[in-house]
C-alpha atoms as a PDB file:
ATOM      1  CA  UNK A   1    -136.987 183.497 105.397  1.00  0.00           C
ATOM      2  CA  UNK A   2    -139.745 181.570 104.072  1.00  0.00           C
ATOM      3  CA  UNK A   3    -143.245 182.536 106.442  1.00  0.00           C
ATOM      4  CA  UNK A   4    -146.272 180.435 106.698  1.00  0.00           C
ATOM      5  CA  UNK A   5    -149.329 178.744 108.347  1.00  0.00           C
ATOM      6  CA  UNK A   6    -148.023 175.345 109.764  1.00  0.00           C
ATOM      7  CA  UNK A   7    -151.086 174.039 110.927  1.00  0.00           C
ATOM      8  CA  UNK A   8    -154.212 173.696 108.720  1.00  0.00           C
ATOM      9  CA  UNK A   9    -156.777 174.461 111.262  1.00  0.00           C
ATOM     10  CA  UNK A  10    -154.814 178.108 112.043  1.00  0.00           C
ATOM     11  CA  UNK A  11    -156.321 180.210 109.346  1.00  0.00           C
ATOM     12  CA  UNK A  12    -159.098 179.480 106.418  1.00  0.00           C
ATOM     13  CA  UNK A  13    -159.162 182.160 104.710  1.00  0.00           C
ATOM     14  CA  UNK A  14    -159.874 181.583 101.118  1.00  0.00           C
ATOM     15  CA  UNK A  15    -159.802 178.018 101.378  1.00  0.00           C
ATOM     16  CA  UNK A  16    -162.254 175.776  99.513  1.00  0.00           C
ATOM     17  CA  UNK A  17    -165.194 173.756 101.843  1.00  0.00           C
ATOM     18  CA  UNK A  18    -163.347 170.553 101.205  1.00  0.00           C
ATOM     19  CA  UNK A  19    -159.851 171.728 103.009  1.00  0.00           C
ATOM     20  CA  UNK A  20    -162.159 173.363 105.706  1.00  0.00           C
ATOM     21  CA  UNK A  21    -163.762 170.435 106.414  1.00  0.00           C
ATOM     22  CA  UNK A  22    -160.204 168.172 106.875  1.00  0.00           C
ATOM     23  CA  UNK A  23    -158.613 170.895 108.519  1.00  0.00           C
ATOM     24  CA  UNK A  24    -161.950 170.959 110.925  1.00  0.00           C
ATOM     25  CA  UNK A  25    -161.591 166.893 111.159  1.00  0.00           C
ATOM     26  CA  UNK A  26    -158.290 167.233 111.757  1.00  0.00           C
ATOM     27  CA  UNK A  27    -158.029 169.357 114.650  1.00  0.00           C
ATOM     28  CA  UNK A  28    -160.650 167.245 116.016  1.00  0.00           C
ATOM     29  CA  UNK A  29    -158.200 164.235 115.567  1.00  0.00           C
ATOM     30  CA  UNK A  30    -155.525 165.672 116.967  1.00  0.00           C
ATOM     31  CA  UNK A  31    -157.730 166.457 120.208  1.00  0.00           C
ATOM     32  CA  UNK A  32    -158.660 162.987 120.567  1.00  0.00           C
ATOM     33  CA  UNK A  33    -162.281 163.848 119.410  1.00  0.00           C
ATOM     34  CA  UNK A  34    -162.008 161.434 116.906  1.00  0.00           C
ATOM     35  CA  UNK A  35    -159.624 158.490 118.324  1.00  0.00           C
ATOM     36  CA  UNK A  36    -157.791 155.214 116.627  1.00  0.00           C
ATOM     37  CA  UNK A  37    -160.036 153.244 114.883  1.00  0.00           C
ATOM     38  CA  UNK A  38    -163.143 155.647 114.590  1.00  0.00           C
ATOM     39  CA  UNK A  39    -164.192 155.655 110.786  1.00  0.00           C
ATOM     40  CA  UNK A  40    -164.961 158.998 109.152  1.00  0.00           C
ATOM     41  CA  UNK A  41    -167.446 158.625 106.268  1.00  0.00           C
ATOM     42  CA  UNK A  42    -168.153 161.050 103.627  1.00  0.00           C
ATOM     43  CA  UNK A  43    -171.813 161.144 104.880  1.00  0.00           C
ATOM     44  CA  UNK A  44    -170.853 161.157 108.203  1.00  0.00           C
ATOM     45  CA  UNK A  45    -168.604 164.118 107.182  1.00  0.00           C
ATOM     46  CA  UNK A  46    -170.815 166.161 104.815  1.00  0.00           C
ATOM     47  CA  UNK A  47    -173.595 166.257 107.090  1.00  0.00           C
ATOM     48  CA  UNK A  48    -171.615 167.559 110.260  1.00  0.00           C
ATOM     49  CA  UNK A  49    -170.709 170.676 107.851  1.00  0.00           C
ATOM     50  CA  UNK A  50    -173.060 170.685 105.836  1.00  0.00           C
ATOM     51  CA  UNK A  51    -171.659 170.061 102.862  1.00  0.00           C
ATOM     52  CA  UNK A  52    -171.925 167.677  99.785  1.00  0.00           C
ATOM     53  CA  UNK A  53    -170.654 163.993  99.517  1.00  0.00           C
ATOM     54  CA  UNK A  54    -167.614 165.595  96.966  1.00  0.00           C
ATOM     55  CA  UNK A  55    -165.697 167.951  99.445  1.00  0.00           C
ATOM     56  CA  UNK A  56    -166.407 165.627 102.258  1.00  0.00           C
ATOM     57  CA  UNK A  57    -164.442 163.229  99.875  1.00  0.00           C
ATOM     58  CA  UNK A  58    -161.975 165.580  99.095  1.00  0.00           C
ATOM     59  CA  UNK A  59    -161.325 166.029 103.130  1.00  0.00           C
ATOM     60  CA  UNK A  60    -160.803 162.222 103.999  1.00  0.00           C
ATOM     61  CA  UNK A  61    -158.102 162.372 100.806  1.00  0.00           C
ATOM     62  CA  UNK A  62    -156.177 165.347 102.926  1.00  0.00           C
ATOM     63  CA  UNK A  63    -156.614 163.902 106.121  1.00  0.00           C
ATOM     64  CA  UNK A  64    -154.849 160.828 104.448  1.00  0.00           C
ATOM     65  CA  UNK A  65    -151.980 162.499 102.869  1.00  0.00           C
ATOM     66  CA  UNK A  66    -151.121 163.970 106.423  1.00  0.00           C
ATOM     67  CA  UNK A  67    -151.066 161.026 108.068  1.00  0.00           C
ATOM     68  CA  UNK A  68    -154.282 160.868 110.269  1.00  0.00           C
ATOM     69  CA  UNK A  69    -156.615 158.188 108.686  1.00  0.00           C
ATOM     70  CA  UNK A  70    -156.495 155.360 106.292  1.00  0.00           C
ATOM     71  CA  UNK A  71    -158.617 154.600 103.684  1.00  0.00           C
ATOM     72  CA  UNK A  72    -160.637 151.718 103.390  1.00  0.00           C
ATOM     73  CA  UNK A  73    -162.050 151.382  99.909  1.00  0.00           C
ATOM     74  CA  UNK A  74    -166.012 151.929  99.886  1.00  0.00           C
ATOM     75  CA  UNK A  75    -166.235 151.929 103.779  1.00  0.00           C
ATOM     76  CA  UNK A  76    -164.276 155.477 104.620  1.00  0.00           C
ATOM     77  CA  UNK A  77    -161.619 156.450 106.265  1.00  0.00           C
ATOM     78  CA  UNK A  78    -160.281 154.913 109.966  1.00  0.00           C
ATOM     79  CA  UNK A  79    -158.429 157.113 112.206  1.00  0.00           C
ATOM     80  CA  UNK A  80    -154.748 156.115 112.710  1.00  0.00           C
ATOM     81  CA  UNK A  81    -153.050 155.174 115.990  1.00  0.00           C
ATOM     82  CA  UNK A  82    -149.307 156.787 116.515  1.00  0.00           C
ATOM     83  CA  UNK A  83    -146.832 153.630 116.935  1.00  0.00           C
ATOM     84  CA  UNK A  84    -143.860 154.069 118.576  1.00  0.00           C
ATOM     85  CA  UNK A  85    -141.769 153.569 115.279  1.00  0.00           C
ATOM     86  CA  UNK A  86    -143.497 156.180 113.809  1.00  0.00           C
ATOM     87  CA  UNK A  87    -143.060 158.383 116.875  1.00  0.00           C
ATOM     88  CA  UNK A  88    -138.712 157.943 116.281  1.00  0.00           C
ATOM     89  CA  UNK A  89    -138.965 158.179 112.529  1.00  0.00           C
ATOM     90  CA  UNK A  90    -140.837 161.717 112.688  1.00  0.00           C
ATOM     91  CA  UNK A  91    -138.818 163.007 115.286  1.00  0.00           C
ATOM     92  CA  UNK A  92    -135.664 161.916 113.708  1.00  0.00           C
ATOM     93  CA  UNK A  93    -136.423 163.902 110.182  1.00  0.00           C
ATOM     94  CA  UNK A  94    -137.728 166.699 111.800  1.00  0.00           C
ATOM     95  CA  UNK A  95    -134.303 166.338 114.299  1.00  0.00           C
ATOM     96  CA  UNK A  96    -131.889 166.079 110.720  1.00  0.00           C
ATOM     97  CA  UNK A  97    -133.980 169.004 109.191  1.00  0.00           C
ATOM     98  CA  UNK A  98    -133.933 171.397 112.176  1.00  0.00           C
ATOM     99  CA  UNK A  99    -129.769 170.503 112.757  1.00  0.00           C
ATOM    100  CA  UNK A 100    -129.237 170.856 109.263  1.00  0.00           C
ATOM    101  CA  UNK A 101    -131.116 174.620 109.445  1.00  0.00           C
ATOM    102  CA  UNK A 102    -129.008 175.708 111.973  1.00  0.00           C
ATOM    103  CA  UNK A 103    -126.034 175.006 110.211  1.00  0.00           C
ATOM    104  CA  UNK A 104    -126.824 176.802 107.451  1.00  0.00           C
ATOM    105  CA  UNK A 105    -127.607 179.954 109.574  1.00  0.00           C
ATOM    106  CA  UNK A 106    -124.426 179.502 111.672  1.00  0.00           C
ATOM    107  CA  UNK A 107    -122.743 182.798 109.540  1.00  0.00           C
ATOM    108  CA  UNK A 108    -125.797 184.103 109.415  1.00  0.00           C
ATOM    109  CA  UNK A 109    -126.688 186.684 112.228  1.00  0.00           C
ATOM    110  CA  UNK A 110    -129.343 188.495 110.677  1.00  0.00           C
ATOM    111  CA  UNK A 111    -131.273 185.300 109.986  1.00  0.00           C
ATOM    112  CA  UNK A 112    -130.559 184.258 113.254  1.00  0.00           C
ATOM    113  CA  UNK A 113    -131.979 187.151 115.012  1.00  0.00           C
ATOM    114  CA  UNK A 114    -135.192 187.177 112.882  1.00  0.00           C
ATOM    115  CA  UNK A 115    -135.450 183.352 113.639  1.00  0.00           C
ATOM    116  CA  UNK A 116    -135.041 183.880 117.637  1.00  0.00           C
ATOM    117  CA  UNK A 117    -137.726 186.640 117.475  1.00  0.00           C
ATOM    118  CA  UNK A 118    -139.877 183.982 115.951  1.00  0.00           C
ATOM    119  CA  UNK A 119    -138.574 180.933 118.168  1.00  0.00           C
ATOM    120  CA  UNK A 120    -139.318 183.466 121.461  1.00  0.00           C
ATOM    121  CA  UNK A 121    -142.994 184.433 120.284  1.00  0.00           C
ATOM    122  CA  UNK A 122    -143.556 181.034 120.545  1.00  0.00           C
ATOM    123  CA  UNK A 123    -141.688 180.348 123.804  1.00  0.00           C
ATOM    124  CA  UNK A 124    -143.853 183.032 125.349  1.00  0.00           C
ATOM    125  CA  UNK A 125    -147.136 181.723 123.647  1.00  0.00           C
ATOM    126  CA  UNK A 126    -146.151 178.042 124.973  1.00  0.00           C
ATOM    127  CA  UNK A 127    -145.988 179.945 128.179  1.00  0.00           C
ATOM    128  CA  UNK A 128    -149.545 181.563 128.265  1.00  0.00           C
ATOM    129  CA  UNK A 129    -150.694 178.107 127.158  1.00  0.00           C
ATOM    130  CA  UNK A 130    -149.402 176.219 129.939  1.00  0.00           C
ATOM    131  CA  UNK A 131    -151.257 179.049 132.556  1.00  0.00           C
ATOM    132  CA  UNK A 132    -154.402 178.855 131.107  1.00  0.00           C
ATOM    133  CA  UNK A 133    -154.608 175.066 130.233  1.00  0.00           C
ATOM    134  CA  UNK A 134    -154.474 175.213 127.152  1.00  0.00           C
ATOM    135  CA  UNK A 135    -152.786 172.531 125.488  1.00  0.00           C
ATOM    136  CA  UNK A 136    -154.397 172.728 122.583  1.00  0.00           C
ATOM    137  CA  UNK A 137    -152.275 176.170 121.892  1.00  0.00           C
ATOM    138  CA  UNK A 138    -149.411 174.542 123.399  1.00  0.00           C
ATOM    139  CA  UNK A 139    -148.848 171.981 120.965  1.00  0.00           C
ATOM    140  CA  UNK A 140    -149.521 174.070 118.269  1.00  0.00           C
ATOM    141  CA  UNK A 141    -146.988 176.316 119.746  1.00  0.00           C
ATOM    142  CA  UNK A 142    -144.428 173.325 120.280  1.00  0.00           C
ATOM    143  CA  UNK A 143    -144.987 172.454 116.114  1.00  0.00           C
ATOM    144  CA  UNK A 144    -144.328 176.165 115.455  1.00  0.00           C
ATOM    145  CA  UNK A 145    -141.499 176.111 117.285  1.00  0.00           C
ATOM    146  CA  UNK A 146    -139.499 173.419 115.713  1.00  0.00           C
ATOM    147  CA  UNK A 147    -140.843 174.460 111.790  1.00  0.00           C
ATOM    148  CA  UNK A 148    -139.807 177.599 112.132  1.00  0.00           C
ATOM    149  CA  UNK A 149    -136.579 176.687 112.696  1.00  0.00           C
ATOM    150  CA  UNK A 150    -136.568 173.813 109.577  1.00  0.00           C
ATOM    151  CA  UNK A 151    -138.027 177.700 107.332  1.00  0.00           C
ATOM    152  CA  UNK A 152    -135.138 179.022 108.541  1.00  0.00           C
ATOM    153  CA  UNK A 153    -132.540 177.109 106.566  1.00  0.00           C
ATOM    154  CA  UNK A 154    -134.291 178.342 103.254  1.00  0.00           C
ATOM    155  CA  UNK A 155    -134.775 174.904 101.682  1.00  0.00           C
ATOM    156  CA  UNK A 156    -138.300 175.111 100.152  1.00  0.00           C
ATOM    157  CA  UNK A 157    -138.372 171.443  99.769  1.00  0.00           C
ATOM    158  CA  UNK A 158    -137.720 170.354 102.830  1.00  0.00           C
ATOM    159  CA  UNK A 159    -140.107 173.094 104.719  1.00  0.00           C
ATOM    160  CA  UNK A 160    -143.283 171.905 102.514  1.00  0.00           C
ATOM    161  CA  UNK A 161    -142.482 168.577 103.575  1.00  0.00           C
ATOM    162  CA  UNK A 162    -142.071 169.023 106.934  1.00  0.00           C
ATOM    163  CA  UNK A 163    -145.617 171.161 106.946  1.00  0.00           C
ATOM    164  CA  UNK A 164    -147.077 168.249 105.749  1.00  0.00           C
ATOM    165  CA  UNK A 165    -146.310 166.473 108.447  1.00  0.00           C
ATOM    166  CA  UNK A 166    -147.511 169.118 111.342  1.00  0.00           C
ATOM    167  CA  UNK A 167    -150.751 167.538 111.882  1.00  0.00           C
ATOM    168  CA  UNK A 168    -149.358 164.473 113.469  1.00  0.00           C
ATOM    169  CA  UNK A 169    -145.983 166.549 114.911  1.00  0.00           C
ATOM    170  CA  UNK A 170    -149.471 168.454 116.595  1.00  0.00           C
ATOM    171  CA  UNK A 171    -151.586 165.141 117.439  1.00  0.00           C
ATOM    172  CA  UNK A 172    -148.297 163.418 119.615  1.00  0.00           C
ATOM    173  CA  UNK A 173    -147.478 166.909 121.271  1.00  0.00           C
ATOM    174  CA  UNK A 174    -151.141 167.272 122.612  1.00  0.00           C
ATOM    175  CA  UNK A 175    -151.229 163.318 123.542  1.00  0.00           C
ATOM    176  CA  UNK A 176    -148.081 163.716 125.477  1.00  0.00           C
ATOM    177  CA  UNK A 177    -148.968 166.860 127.457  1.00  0.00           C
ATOM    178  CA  UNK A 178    -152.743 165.462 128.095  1.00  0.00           C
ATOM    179  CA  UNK A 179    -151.453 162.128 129.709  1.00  0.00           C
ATOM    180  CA  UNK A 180    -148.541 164.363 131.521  1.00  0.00           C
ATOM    181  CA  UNK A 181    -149.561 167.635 131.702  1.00  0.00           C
ATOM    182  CA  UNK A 182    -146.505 168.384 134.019  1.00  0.00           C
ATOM    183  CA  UNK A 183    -143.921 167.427 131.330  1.00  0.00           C
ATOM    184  CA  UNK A 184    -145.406 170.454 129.045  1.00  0.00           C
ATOM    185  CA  UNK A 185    -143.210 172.848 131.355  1.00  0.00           C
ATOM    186  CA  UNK A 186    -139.579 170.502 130.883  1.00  0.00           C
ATOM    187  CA  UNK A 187    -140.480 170.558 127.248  1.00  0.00           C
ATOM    188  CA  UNK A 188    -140.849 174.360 126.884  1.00  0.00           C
ATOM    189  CA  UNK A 189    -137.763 174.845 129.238  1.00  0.00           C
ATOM    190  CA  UNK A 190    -136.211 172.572 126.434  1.00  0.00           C
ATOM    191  CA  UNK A 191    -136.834 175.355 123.705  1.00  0.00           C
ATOM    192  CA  UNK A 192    -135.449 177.416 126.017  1.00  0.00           C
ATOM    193  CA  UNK A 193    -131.762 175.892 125.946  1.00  0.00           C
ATOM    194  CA  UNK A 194    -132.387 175.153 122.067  1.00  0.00           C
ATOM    195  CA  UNK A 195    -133.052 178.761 121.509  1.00  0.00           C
ATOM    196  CA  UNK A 196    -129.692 179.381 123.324  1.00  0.00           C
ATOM    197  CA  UNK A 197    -127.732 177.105 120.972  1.00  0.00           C
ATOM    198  CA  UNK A 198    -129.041 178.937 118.458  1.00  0.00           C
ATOM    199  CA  UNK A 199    -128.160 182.352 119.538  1.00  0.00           C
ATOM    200  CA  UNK A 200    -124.724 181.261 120.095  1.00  0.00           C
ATOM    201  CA  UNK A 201    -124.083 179.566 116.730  1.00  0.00           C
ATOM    202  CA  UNK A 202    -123.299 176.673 118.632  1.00  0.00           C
ATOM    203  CA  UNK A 203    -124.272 173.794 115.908  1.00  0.00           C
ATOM    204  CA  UNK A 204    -122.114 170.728 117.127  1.00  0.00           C
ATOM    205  CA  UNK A 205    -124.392 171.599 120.904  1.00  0.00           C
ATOM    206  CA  UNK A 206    -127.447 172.144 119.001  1.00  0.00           C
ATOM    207  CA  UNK A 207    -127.730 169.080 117.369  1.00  0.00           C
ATOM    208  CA  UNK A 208    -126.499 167.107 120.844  1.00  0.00           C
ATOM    209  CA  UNK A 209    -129.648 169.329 122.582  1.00  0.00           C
ATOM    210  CA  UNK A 210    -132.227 168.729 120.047  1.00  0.00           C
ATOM    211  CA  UNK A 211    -131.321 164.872 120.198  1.00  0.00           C
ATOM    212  CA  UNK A 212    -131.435 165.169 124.055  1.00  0.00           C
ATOM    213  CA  UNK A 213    -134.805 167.064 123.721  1.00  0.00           C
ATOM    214  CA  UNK A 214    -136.039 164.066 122.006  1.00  0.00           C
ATOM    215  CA  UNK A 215    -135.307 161.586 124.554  1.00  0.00           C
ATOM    216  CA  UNK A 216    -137.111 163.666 126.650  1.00  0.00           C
ATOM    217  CA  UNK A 217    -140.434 163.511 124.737  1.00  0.00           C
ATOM    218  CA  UNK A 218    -140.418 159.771 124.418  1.00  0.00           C
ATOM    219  CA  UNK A 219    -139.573 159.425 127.902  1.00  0.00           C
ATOM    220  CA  UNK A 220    -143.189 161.226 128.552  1.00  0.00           C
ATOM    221  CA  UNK A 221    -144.603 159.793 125.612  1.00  0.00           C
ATOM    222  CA  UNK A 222    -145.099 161.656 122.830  1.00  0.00           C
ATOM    223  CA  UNK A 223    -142.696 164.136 121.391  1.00  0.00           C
ATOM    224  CA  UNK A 224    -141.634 167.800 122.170  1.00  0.00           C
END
């Protein structure tokens, strides 16, 4: 089972200034510190970490290929707004991904238990996050939750592609649980009864749940 980092802001070890400085930008995004519309320059950029015009160039190129800003040629970067399309079409690969996953570790057991010791860390960390407030750790708990299961099925392609994505998978989880703080708990309760399905190699109730679980993120609006 493949094991990894899934959000860039988690760990920066080793990592050159220009992928600290989008993963730094980044979490900022996804915390609303930047919000649609704001435009990152490489200035702007290099002198909040103090760092040359290059990297900070480098970082607005990252922060593009995950989704979070577009570039606007010899002006910067502008901070992207979520649309509601874009909402359904992330949550529908990452729904196709996670069902497919499961089916592959139907016959499976012993990937299945080292995937539910993994799916429950996070459970309990979504937990802790919801006493203390912090949603921050929440949605980067939620993300965890659902890419761990997409590792699970072994398909290297499909897991890097997926990582790529857990920036904005992190940005509508923490929008969703800021503007309804009291949906956080329905969504973790969620992962819950997915975890179940799981357990029980149910796949056919799996992929009805994860559809259902869904619908239930739009409903508060975001995703879960």
């Amino acid at each position: 089972m493949i094991e990894t980092i899934l959000l860039p802001w988690e760990g920066d070890h080793g990592r050159s200034v220009a992928m600290k400085i989008a993963s730094a930008t980044a979490k900022s995004i996804v915390q609303g510190g930047y919000g649609p519309g704001d435009l990152l320059t490489e200035v702007t950029l290099a002198d909040t970490h103090g760092a040359s015009r290059t990297p900070a160039r480098e970082a607005m190129l990252q922060l593009h290929a995950w989704g979070l800003v577009r570039l606007m040629p010899k002006k910067g970067a502008l901070v992207t707004a979520v649309s509601a399309k874009e909402r359904r079409d992330l949550l529908d690969v990452r729904a196709m991904c996670e069902t497919r996953a499961v089916e592959v570790l139907a016959d499976d057991d012993a990937g299945k238990l080292a995937l539910l010791d993994r799916l429950y860390a996070c459970i309990a960390a979504q937990q802790e996050a919801l006493a203390e407030g912090d949603l921050l750790r929440f949605a980067q708990n939620d993300v965890a939750f659902h890419l761990r299961i997409i590792e699970a099925g072994d398909n290297l392609v499909i897991a890097e592609m997926l990582r790529g994505l857990g920036p904005r998978l992190a940005r509508l989880i923490f929008q969703a649980t800021i503007e309804r703080p009291a949906a956080a708990a329905g969504f973790r309760e969620e992962h819950v009864r997915l975890a179940a399905m799981i357990a029980a190699g149910d796949t056919v109730g799996f992929a009805a749940a994860v559809r259902a679980h869904i619908n239930l993120g739009a409903s508060a609006g975001g995703t879960a």
